[in-house]
Protein backbone atom coordinates (compact mmCIF):
# COMPACT_ATOMS: atom_id res chain seq x y z
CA UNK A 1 -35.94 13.12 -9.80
CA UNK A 2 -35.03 14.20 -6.37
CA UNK A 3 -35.92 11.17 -4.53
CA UNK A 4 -33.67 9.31 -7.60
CA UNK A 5 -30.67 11.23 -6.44
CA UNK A 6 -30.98 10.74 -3.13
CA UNK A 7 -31.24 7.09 -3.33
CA UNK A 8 -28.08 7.30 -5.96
CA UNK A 9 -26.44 9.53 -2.91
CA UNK A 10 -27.33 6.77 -0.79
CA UNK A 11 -25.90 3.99 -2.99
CA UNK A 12 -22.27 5.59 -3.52
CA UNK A 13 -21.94 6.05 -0.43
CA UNK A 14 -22.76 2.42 0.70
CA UNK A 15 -20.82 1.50 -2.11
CA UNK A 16 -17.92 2.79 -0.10
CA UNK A 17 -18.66 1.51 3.46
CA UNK A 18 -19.10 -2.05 1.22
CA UNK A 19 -15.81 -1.95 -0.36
CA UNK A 20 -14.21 -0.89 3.12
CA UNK A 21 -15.78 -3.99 4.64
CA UNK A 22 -14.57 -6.51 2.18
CA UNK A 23 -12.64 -9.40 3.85
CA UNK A 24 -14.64 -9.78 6.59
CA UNK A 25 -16.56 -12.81 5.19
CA UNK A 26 -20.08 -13.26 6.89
CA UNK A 27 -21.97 -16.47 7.47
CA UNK A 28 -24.27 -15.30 4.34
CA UNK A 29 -21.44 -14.76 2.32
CA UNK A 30 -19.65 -18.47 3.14
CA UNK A 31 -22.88 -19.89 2.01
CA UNK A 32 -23.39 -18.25 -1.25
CA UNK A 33 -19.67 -18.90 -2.06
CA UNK A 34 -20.29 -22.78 -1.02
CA UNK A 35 -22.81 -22.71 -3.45
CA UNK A 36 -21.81 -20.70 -6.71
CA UNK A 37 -18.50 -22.55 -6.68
CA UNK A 38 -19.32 -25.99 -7.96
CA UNK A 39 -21.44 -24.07 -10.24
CA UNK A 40 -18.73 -22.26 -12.10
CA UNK A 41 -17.24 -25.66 -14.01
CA UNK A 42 -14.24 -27.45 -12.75
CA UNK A 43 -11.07 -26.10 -11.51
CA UNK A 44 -12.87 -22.84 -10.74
CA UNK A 45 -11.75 -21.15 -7.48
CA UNK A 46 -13.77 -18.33 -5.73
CA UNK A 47 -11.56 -16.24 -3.95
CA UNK A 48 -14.66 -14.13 -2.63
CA UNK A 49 -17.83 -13.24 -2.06
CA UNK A 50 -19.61 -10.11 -0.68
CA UNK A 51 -22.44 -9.15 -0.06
CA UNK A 52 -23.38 -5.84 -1.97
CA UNK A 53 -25.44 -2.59 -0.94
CA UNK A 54 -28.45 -3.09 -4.44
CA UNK A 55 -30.56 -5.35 -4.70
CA UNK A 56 -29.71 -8.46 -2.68
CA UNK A 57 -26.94 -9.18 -5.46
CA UNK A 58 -23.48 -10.83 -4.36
CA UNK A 59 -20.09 -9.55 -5.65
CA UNK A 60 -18.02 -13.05 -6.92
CA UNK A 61 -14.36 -12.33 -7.13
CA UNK A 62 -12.27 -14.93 -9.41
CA UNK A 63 -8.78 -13.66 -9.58
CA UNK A 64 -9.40 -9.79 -10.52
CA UNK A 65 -12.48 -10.85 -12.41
CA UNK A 66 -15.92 -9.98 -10.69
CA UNK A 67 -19.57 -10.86 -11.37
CA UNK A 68 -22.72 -11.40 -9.78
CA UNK A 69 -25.26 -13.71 -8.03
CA UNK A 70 -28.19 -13.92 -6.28
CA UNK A 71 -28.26 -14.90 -2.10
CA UNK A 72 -29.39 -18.65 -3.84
CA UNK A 73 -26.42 -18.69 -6.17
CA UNK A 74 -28.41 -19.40 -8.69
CA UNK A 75 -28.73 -16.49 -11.54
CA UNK A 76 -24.94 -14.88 -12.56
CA UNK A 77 -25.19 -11.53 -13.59
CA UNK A 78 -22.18 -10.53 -15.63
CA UNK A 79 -21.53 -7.24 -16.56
CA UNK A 80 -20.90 -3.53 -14.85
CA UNK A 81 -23.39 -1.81 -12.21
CA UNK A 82 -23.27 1.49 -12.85
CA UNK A 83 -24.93 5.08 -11.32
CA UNK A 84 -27.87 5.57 -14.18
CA UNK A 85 -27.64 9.39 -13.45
CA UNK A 86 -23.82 10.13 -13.30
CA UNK A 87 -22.51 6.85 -14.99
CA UNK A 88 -20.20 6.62 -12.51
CA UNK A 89 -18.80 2.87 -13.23
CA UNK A 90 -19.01 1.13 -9.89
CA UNK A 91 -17.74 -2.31 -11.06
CA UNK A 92 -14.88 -0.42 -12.94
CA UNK A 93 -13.85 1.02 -10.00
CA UNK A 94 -13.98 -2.40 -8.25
CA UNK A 95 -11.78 -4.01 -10.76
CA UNK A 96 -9.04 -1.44 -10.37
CA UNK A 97 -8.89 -1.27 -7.12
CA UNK A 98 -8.76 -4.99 -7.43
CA UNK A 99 -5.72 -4.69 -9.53
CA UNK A 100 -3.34 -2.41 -7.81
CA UNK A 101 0.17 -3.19 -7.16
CA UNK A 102 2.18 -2.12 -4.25
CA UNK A 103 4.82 -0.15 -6.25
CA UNK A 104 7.52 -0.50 -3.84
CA UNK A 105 7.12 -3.89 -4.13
CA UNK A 106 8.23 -4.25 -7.94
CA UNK A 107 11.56 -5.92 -8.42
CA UNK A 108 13.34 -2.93 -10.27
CA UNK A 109 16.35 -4.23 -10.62
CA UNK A 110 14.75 -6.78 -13.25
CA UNK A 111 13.77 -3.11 -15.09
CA UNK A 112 15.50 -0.80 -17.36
CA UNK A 113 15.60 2.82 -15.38
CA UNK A 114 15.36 6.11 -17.37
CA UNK A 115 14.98 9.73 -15.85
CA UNK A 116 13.64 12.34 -17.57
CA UNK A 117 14.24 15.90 -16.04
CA UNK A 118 14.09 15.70 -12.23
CA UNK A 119 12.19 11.93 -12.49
CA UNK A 120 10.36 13.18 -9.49
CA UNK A 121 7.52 11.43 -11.02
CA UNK A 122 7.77 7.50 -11.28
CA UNK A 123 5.84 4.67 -13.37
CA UNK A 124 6.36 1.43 -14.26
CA UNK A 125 5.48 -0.23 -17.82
CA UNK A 126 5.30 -3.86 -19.21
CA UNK A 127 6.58 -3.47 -22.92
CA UNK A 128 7.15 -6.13 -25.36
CA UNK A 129 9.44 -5.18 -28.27
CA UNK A 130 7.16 -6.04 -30.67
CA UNK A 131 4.36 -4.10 -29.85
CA UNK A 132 2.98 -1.50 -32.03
CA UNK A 133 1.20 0.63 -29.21
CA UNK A 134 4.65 0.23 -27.14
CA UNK A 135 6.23 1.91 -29.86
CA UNK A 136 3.83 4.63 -30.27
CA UNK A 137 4.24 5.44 -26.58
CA UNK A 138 8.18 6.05 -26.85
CA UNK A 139 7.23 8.06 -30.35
CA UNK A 140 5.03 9.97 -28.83
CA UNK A 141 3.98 9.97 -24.46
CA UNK A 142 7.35 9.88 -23.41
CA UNK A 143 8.87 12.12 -25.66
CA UNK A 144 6.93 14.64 -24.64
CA UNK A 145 6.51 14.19 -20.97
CA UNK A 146 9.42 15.62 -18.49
CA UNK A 147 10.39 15.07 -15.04
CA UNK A 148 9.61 11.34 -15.05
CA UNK A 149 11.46 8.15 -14.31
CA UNK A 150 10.62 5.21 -16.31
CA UNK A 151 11.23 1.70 -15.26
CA UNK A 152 10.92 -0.40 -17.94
CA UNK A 153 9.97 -4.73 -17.87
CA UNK A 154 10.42 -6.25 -20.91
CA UNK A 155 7.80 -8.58 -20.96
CA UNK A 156 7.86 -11.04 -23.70
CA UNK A 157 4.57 -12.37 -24.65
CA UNK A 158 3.48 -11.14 -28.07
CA UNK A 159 6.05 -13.48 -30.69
CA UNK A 160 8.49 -15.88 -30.41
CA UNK A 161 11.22 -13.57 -31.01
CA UNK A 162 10.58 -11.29 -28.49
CA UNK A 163 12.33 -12.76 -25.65
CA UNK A 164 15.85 -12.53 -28.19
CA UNK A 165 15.22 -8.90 -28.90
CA UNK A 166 14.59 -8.09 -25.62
CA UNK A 167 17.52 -10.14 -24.52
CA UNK A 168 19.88 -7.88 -27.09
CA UNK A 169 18.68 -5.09 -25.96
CA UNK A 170 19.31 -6.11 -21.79
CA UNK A 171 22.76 -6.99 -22.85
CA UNK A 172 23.81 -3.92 -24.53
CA UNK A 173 26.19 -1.57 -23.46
CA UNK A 174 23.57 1.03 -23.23
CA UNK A 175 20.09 -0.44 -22.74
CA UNK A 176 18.24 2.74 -22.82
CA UNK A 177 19.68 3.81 -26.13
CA UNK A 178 19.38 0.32 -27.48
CA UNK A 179 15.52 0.45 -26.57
CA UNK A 180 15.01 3.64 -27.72
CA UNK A 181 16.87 2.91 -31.17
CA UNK A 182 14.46 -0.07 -31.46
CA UNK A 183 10.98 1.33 -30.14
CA UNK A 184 11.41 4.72 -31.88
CA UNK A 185 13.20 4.36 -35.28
CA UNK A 186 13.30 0.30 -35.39
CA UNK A 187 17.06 -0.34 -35.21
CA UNK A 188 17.57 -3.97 -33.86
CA UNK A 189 20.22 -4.29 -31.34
CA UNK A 190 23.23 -6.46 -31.79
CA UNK A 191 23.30 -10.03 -30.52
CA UNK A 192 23.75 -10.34 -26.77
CA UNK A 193 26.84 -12.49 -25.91
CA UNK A 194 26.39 -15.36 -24.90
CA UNK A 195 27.58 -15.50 -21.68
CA UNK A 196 24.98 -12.45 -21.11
CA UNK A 197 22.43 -13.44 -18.83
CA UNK A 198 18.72 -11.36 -19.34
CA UNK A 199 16.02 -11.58 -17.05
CA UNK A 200 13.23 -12.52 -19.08
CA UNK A 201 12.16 -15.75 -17.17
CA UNK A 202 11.64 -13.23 -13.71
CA UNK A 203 10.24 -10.62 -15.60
CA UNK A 204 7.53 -13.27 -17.62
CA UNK A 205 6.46 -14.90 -14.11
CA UNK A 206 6.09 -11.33 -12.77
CA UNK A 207 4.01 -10.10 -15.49
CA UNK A 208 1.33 -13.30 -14.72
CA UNK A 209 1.82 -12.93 -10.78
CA UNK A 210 0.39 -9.18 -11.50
CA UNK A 211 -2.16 -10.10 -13.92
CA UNK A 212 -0.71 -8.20 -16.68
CA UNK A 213 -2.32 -9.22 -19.80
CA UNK A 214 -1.02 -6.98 -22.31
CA UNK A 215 1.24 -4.22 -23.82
CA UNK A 216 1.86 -1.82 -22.37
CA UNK A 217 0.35 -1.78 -19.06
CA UNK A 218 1.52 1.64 -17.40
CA UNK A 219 1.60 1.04 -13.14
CA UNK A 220 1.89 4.17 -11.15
CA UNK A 221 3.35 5.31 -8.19
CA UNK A 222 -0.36 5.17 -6.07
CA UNK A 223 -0.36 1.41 -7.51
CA UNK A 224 -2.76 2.03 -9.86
CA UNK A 225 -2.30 0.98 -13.56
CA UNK A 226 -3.29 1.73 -17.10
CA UNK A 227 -3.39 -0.84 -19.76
CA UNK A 228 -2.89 0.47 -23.44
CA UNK A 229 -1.50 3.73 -24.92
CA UNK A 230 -2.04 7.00 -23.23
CA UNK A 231 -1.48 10.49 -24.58
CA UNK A 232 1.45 12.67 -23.34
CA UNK A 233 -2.05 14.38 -21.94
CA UNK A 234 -3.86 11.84 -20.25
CA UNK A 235 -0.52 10.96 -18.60
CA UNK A 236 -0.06 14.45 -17.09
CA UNK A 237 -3.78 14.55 -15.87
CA UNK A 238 -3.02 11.72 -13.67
CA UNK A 239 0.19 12.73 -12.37
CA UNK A 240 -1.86 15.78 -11.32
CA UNK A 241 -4.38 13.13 -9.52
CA UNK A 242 -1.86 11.43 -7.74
CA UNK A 243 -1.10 14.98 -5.77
């Protein structure tokens, strides 16, 4: 069991030094991604492919999806590599550091802005007004979470209405209230004039530019992001991470 550990010491730790090295794409590496590419179907694009620290297996990035291969390119291994003693999730790990966003970076002007307390601490969320788990956030997480500023982009991709709601709700006099009134008791806001312009369009194309594939996705301030519903809980144990 000792030697196991070590040699689980030893693979976290080139796990790291790998992950530090990516981007520097070696002659071995060119060649494998030559290969695996025209085996992937048409209109497949491998952005990368590097070499990993187990078992002669290559990492094969598409977008922020990521599999495996063999130095031939000719097994995939799909699925997550994972520490058999600790269950640390290596490819989980992978994938979100693949899918971070440079916070300062985010358009927030295209975002509703709410501050809660001293809104020392900052996310971002994707909601769509008709989601259910959207709703449960603002029932629950954020009601009883303080010190927090929200920025809020409505991004409308779950029915066909929910560009108009969100639209009413961008046009209001008060947007906050008007998104509150409709997350948390389900009060539709009135219709936006029609002069009102929303910025649904900017807000769609940023949503698939970030690889945001559903509602809500929660982005904090280290760039890191959390797709689903989160307790009021969970939500304070990773402000306390971010420290």
């Amino acid at each position: 069991m000792k030697k196991t550990s070590v040699v689980l010491t030893t693979l976290a730790a080139l796990m790291g030094l790998w992950a530090s090295a990516a981007g520097a794409e070696t002659l071995q590496e060119a060649a494998v991604k030559k290969l695996i590419e025209p085996r992937l179907g048409d209109n497949v694009k491998v952005d990368e492919v590097t070499k990993t620290p187990y078992s002669g297996l290559f990492e094969v990035r598409v977008g922020n999806d990521i599999f495996y291969t063999d130095a031939a390119a000719k097994y995939v291994f799909v699925g997550r590599i994972m520490d058999a003693q600790t269950s640390r999730d290596f490819t989980r790990e992978r994938v979100d550091e693949l899918s971070k966003v440079k916070f300062s970076d985010l358009p927030l002007e295209l975002a509703m802005k709410k501050v809660k307390g001293n809104g020392k601490r900052v996310i971002a969320v994707f909601e769509d007004p008709n989601c259910g788990y959207c709703k449960r956030f603002h029932k629950t997480t954020l009601q009883e979470i303080d010190n927090v500023t929200v920025y809020t982009f409505l991004y409308n991709i779950l029915a066909d209405d929910s560009a108009v709601k969100a639209r009413n709700v961008w046009c209001s006099a008060d947007r906050n209230k008007a998104w509150t009134d409709l997350m948390v008791d389900g009060k539709a806001a009135a219709a936006a004039p029609a002069a009102c312009q929303a910025p649904n369009d900017k807000v769609l194309a940023l949503g698939q530019k970030l690889n945001v594939t559903g509602t809500p996705t929660i982005i904090f301030a280290d760039g890191s992001r959390t797709p689903g519903w989160i307790d009021a809980k969970a939500m304070e144990a990773k402000f306390s991470s971010l420290k």
